[in-house]
PDB file of N, CA and C in Angstrom:
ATOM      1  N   UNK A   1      25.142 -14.817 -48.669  1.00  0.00           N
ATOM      2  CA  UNK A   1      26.381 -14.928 -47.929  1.00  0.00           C
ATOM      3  C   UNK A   1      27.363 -13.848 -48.361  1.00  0.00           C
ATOM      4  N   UNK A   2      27.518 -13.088 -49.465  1.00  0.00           N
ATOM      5  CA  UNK A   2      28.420 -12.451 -49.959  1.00  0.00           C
ATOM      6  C   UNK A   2      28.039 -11.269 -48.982  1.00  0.00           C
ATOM      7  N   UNK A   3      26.753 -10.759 -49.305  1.00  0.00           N
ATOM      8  CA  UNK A   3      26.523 -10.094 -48.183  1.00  0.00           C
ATOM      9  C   UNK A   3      26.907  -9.358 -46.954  1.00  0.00           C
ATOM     10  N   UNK A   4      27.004 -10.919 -46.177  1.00  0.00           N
ATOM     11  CA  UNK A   4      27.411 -10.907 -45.324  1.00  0.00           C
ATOM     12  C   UNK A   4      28.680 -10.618 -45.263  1.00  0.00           C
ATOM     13  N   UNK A   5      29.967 -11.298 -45.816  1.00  0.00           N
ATOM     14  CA  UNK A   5      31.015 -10.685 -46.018  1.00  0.00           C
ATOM     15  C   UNK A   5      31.365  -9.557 -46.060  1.00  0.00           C
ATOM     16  N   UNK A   6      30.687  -8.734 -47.105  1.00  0.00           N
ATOM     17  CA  UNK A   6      30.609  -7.557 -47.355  1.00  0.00           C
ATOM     18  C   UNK A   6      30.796  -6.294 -46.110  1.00  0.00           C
ATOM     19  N   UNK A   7      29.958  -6.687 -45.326  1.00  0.00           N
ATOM     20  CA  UNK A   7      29.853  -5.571 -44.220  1.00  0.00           C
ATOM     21  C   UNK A   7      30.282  -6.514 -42.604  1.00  0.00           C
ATOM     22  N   UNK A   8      30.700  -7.755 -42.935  1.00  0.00           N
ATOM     23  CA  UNK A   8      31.704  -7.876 -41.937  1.00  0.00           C
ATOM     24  C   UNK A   8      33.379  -8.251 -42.249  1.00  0.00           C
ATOM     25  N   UNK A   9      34.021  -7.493 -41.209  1.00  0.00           N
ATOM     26  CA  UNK A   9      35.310  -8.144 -41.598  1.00  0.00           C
ATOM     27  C   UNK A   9      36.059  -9.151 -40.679  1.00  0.00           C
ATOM     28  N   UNK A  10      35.448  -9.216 -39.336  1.00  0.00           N
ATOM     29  CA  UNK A  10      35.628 -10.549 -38.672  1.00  0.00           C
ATOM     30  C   UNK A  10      34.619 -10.827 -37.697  1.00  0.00           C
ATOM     31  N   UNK A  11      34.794 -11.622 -36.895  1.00  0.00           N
ATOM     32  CA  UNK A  11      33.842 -11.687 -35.955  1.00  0.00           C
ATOM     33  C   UNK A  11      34.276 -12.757 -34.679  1.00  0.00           C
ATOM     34  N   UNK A  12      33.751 -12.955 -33.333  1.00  0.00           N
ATOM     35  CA  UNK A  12      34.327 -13.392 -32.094  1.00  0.00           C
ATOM     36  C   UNK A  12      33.231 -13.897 -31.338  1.00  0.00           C
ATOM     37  N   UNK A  13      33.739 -14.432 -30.553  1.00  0.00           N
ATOM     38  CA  UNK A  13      32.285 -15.012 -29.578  1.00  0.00           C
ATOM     39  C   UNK A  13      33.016 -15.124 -28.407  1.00  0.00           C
ATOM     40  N   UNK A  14      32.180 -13.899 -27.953  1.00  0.00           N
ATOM     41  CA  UNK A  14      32.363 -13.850 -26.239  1.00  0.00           C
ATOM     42  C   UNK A  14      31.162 -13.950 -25.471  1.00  0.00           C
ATOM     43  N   UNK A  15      31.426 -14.018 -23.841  1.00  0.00           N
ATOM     44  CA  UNK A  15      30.609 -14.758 -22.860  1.00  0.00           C
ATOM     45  C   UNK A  15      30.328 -13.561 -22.509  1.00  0.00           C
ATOM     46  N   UNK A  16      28.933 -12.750 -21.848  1.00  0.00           N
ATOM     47  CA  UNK A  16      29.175 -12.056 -20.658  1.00  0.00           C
ATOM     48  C   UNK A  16      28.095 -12.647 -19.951  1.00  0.00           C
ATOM     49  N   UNK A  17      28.018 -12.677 -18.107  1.00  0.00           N
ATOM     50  CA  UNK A  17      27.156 -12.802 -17.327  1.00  0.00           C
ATOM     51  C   UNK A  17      26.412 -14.399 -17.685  1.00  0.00           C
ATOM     52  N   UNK A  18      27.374 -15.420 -18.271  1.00  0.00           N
ATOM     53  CA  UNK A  18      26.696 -16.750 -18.184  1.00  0.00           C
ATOM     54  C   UNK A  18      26.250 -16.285 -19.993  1.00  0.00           C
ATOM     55  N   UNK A  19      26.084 -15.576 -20.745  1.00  0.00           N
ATOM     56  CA  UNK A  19      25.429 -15.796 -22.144  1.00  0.00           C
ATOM     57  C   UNK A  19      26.535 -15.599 -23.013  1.00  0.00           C
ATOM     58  N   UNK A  20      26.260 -16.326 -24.321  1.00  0.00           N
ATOM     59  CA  UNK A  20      27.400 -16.591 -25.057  1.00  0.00           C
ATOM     60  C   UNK A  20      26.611 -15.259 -26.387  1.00  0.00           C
ATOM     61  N   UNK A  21      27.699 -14.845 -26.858  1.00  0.00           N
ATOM     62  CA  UNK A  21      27.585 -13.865 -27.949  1.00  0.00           C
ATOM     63  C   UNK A  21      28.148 -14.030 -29.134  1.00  0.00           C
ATOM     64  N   UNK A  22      27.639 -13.757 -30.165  1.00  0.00           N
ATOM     65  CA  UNK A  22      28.411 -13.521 -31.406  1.00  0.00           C
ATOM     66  C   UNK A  22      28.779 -12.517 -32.193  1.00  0.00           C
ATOM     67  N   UNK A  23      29.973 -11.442 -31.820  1.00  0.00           N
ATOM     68  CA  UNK A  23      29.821 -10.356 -32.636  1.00  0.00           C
ATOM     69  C   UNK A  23      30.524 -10.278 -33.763  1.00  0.00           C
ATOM     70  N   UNK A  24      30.425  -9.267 -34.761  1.00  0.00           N
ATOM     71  CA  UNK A  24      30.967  -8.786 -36.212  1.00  0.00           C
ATOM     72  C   UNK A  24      31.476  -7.206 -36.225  1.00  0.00           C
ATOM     73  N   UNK A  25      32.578  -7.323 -36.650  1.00  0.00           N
ATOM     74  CA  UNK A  25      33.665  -6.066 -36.730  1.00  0.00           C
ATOM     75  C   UNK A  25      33.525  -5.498 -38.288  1.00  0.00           C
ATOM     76  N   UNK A  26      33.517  -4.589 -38.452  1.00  0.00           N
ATOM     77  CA  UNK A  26      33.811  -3.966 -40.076  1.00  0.00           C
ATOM     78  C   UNK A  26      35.286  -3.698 -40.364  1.00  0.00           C
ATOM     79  N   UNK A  27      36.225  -3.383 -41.405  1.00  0.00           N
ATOM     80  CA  UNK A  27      37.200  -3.539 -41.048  1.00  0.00           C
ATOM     81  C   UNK A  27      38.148  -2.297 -40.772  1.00  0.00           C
ATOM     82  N   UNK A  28      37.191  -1.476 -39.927  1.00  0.00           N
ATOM     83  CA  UNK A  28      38.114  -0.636 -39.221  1.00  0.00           C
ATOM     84  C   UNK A  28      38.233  -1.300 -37.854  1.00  0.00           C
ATOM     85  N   UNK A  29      37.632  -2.486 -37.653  1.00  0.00           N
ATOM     86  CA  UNK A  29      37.997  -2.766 -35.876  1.00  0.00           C
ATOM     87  C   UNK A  29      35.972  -2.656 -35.301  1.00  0.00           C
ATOM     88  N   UNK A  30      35.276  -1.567 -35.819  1.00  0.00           N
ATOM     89  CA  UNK A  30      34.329  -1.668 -35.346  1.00  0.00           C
ATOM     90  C   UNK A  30      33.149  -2.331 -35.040  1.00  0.00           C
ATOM     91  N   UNK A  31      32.588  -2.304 -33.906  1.00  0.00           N
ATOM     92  CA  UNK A  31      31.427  -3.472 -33.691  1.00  0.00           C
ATOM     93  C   UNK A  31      30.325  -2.917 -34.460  1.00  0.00           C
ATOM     94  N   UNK A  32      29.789  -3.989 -35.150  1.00  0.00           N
ATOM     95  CA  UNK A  32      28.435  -3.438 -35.946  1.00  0.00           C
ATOM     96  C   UNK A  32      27.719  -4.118 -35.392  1.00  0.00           C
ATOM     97  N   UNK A  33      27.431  -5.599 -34.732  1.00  0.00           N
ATOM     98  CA  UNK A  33      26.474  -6.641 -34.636  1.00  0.00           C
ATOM     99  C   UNK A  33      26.802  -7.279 -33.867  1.00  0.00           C
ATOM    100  N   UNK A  34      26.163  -7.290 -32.636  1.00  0.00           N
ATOM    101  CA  UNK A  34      25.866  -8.701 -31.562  1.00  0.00           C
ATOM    102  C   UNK A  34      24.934  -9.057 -31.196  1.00  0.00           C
ATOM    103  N   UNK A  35      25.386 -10.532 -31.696  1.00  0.00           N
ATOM    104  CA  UNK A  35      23.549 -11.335 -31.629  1.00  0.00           C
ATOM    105  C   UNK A  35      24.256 -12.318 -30.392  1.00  0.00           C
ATOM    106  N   UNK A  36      22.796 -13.215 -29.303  1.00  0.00           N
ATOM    107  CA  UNK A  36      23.331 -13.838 -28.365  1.00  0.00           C
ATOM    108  C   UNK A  36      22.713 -15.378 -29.390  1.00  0.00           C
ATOM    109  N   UNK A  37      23.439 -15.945 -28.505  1.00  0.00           N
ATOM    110  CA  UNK A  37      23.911 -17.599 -29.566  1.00  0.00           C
ATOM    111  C   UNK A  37      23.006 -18.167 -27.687  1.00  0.00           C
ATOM    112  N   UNK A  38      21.738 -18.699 -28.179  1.00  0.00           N
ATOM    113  CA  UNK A  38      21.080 -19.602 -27.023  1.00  0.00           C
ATOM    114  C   UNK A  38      21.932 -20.721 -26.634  1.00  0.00           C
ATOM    115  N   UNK A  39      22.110 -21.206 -25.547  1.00  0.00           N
ATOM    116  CA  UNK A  39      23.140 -22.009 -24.459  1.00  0.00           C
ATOM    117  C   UNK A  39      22.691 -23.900 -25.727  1.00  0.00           C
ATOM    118  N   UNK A  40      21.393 -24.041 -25.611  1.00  0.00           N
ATOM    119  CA  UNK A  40      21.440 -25.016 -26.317  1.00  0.00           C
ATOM    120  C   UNK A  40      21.901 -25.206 -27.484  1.00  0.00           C
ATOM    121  N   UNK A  41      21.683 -24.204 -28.715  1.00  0.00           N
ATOM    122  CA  UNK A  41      22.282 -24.007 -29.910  1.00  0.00           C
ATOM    123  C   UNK A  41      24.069 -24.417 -29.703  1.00  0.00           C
ATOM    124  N   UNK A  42      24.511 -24.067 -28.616  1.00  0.00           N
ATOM    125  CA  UNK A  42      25.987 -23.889 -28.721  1.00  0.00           C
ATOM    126  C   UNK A  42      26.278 -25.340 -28.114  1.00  0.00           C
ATOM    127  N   UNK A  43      25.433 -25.970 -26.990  1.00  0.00           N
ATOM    128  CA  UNK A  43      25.497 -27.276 -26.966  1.00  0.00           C
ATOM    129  C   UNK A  43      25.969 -28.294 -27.790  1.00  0.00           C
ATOM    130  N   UNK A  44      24.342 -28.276 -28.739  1.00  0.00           N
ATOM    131  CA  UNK A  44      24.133 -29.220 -29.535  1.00  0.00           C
ATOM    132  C   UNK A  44      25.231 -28.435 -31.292  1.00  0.00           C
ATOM    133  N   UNK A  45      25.532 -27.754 -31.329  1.00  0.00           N
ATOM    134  CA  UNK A  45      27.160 -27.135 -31.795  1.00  0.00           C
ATOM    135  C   UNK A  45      28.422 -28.062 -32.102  1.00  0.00           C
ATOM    136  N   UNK A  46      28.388 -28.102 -30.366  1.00  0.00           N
ATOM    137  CA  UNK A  46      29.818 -28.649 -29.274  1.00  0.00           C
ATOM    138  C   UNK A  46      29.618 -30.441 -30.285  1.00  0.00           C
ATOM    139  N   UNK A  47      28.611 -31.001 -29.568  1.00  0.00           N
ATOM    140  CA  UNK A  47      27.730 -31.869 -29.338  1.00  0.00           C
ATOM    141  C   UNK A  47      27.923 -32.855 -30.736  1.00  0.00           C
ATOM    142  N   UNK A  48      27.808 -32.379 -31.873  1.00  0.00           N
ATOM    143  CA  UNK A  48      27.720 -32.509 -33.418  1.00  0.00           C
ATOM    144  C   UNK A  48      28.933 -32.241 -33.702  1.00  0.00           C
ATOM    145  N   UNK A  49      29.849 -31.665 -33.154  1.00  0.00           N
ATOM    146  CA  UNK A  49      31.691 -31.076 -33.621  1.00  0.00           C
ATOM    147  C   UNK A  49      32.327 -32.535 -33.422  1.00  0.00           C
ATOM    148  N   UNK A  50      32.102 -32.834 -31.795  1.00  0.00           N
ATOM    149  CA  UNK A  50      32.410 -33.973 -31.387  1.00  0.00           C
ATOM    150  C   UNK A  50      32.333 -35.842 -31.817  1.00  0.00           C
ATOM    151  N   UNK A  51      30.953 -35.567 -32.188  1.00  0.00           N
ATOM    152  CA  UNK A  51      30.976 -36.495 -33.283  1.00  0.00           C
ATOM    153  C   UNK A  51      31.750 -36.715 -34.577  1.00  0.00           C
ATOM    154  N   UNK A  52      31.847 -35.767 -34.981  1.00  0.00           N
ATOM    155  CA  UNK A  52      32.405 -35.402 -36.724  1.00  0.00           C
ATOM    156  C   UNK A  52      34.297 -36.046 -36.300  1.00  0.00           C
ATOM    157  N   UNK A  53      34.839 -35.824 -34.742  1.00  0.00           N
ATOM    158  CA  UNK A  53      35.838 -35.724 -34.752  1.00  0.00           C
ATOM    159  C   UNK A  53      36.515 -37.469 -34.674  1.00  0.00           C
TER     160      UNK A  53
END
């Protein structure tokens, strides 16, 4: 996990064309990494948040 930190400095999740995304910025602003987040993953996400609440 530190790692990860390391070479990101934030990150966002946007939609395009119906698919959900997850990207990571370094901290000049730049995109290094977008991975797509599958529709069910983000479901069952939602799904499990809702419970907890």
């Amino acid at each position: 996990m530190d790692d990860i930190c390391q070479r990101y400095h934030s990150m966002d999740f946007i939609e395009e064309d119906g698919i959900t995304f997850v990207v990571f910025y370094d901290e000049k602003g730049t995109l290094v990494a977008k991975h797509e987040i599958p529709h069910q993953d983000v479901t069952e996400a939602i799904r499990l948040n809702g419970e907890n609440n």
